[in-house]
C-alpha atoms as a PDB file:
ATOM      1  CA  UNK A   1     138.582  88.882  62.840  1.00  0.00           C
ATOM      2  CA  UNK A   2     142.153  89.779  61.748  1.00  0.00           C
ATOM      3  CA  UNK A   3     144.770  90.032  64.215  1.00  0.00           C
ATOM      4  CA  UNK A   4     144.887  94.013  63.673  1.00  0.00           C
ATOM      5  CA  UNK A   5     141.405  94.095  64.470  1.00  0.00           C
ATOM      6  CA  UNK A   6     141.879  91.738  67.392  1.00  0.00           C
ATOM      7  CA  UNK A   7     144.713  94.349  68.691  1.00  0.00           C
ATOM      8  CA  UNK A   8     142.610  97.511  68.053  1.00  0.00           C
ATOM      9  CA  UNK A   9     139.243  96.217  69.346  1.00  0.00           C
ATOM     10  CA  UNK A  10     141.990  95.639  72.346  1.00  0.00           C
ATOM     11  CA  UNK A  11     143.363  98.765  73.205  1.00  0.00           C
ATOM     12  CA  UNK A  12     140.074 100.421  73.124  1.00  0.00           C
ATOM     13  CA  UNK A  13     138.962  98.439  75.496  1.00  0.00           C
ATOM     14  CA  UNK A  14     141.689  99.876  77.454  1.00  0.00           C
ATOM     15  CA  UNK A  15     140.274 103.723  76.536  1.00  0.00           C
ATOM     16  CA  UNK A  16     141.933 104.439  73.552  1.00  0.00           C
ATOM     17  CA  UNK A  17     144.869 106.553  72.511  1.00  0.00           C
ATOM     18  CA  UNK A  18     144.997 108.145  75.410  1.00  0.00           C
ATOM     19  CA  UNK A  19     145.012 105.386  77.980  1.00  0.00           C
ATOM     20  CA  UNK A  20     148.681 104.781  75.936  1.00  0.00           C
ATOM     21  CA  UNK A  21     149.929 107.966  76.921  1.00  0.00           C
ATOM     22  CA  UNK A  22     149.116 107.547  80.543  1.00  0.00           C
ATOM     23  CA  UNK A  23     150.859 104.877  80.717  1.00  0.00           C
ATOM     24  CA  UNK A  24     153.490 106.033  78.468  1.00  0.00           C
ATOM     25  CA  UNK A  25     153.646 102.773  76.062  1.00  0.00           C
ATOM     26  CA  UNK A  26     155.494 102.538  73.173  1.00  0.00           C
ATOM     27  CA  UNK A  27     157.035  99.735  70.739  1.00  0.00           C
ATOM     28  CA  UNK A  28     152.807  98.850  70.317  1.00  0.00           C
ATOM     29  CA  UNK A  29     152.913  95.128  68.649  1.00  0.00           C
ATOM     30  CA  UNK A  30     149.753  93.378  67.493  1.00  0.00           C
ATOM     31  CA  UNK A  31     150.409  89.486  67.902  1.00  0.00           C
ATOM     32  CA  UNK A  32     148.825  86.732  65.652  1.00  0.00           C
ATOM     33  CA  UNK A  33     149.487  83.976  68.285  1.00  0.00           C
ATOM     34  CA  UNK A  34     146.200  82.469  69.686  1.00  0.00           C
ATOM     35  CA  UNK A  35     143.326  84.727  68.537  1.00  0.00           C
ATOM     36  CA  UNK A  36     145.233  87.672  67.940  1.00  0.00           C
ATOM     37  CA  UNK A  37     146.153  90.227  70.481  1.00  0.00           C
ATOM     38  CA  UNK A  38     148.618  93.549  71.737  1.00  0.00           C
ATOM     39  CA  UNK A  39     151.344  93.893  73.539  1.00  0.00           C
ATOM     40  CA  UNK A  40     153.620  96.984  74.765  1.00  0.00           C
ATOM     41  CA  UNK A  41     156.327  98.433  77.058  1.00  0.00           C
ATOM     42  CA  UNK A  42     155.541 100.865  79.660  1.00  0.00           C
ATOM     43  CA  UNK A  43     156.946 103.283  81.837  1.00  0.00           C
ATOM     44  CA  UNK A  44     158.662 101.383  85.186  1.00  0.00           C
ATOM     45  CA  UNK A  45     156.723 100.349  87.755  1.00  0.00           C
ATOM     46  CA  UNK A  46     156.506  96.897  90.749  1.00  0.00           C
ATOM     47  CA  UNK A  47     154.709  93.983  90.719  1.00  0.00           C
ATOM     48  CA  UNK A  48     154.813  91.627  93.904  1.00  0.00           C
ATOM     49  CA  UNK A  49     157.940  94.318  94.846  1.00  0.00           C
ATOM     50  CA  UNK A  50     159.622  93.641  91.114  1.00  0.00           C
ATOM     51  CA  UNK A  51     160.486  95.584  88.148  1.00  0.00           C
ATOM     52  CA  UNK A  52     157.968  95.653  85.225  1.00  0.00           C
ATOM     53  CA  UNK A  53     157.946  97.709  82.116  1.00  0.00           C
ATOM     54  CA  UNK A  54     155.649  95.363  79.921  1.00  0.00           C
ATOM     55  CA  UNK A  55     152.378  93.585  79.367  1.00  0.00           C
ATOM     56  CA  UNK A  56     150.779  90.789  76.450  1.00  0.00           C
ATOM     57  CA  UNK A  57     147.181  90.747  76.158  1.00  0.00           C
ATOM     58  CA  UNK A  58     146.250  87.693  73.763  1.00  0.00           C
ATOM     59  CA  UNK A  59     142.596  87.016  72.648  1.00  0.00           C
ATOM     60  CA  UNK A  60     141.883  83.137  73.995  1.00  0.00           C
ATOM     61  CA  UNK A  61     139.543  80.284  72.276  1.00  0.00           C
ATOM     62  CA  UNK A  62     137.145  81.074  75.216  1.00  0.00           C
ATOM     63  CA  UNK A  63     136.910  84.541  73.980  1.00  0.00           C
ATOM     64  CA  UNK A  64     138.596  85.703  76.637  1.00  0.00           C
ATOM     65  CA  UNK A  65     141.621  87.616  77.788  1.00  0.00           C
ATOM     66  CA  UNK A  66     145.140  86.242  78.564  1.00  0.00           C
ATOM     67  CA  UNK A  67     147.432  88.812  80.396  1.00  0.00           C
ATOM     68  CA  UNK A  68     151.175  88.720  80.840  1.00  0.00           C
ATOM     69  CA  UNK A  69     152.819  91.393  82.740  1.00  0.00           C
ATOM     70  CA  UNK A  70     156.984  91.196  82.290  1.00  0.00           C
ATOM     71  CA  UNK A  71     160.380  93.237  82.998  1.00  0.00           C
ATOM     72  CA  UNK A  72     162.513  93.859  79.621  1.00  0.00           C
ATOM     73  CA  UNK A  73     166.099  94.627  79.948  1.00  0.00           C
ATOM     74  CA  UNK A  74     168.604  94.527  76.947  1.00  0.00           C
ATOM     75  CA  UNK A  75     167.795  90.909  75.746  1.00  0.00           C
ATOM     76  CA  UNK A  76     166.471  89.377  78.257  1.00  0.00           C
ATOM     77  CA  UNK A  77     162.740  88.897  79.600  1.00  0.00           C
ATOM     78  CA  UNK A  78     161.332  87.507  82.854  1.00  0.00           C
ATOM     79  CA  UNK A  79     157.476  87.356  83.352  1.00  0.00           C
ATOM     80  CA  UNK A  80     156.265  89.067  86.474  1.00  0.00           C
ATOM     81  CA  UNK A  81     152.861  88.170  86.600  1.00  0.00           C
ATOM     82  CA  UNK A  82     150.388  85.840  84.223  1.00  0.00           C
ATOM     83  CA  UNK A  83     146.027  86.144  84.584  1.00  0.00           C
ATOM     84  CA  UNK A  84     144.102  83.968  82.156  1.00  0.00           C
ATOM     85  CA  UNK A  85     140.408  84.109  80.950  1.00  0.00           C
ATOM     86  CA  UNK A  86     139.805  87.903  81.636  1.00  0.00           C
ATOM     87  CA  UNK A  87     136.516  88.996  80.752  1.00  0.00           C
ATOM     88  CA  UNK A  88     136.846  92.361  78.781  1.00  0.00           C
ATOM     89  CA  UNK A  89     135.449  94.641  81.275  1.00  0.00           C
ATOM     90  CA  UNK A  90     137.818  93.697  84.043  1.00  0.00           C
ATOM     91  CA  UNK A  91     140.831  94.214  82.115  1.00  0.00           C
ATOM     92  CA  UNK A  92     141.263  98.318  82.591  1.00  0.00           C
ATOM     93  CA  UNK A  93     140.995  97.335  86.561  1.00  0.00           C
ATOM     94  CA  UNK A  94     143.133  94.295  86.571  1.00  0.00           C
ATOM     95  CA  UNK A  95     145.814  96.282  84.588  1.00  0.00           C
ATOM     96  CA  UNK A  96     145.330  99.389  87.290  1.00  0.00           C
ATOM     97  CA  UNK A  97     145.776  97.245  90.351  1.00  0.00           C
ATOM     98  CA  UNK A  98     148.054  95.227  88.982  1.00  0.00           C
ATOM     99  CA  UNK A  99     150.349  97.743  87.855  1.00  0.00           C
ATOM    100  CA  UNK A 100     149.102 100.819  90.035  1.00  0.00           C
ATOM    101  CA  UNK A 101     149.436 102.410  86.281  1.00  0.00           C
ATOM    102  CA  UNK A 102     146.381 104.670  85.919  1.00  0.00           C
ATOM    103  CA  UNK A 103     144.325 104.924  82.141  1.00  0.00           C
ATOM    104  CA  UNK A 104     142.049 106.820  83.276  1.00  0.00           C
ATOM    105  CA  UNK A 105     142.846 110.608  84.885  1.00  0.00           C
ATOM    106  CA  UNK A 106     138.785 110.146  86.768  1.00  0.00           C
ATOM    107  CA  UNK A 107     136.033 112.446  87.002  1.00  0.00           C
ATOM    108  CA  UNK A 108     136.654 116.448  88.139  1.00  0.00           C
ATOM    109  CA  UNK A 109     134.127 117.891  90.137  1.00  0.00           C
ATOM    110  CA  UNK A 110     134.169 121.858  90.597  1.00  0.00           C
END
């Protein structure tokens, strides 16, 4: 699997195009390190009472996810928060509590 496959298959596990404009991300990369994987700023929010306006996902060699959430400002980087060897379908809620970012708007009931 190709890198731009890797990053696709990636941020649909995530819900799509639209979970990106929850979140408001932009500057989308795909990544060839490891396996292949995504990464992209989003709008401002706090982890462990800290800036953050980005997160890496990166495909590991157990088939599993590696996250890195991080604050960007001008040139410089600091990671916030690292999780390794996500499975897939914990990654939408490890991203939600970890970021209290939400991909998802939920279910309306009239």
């Amino acid at each position: 699997m190709t890198h731009m496959a890797v990053a696709k298959t990636i941020i649909e596990q995530f819900g799509g195009g639209r979970s990106t404009y929850m979140i408001g991300a932009k500057n989308i990369v795909a990544h060839n390190e490891k396996n292949g994987g995504v990464s992209m700023k989003h709008m401002k929010t706090t982890i462990n009472s800290k800036p953050a306006n980005y997160f890496k996902v990166l495909l590991n060699e157990n088939d599993l996810y590696d996250l890195e959430f991080g604050w960007i400002r001008g040139h410089t980087y600091t990671v916030r928060e690292t999780f390794t060897n996500v499975f897939a379908e914990d990654l939408v809620e490890l991203f939600e509590d970890t970021t209290k970012l939400y991909l998802t708007m939920g279910e309306v009931r009239f």
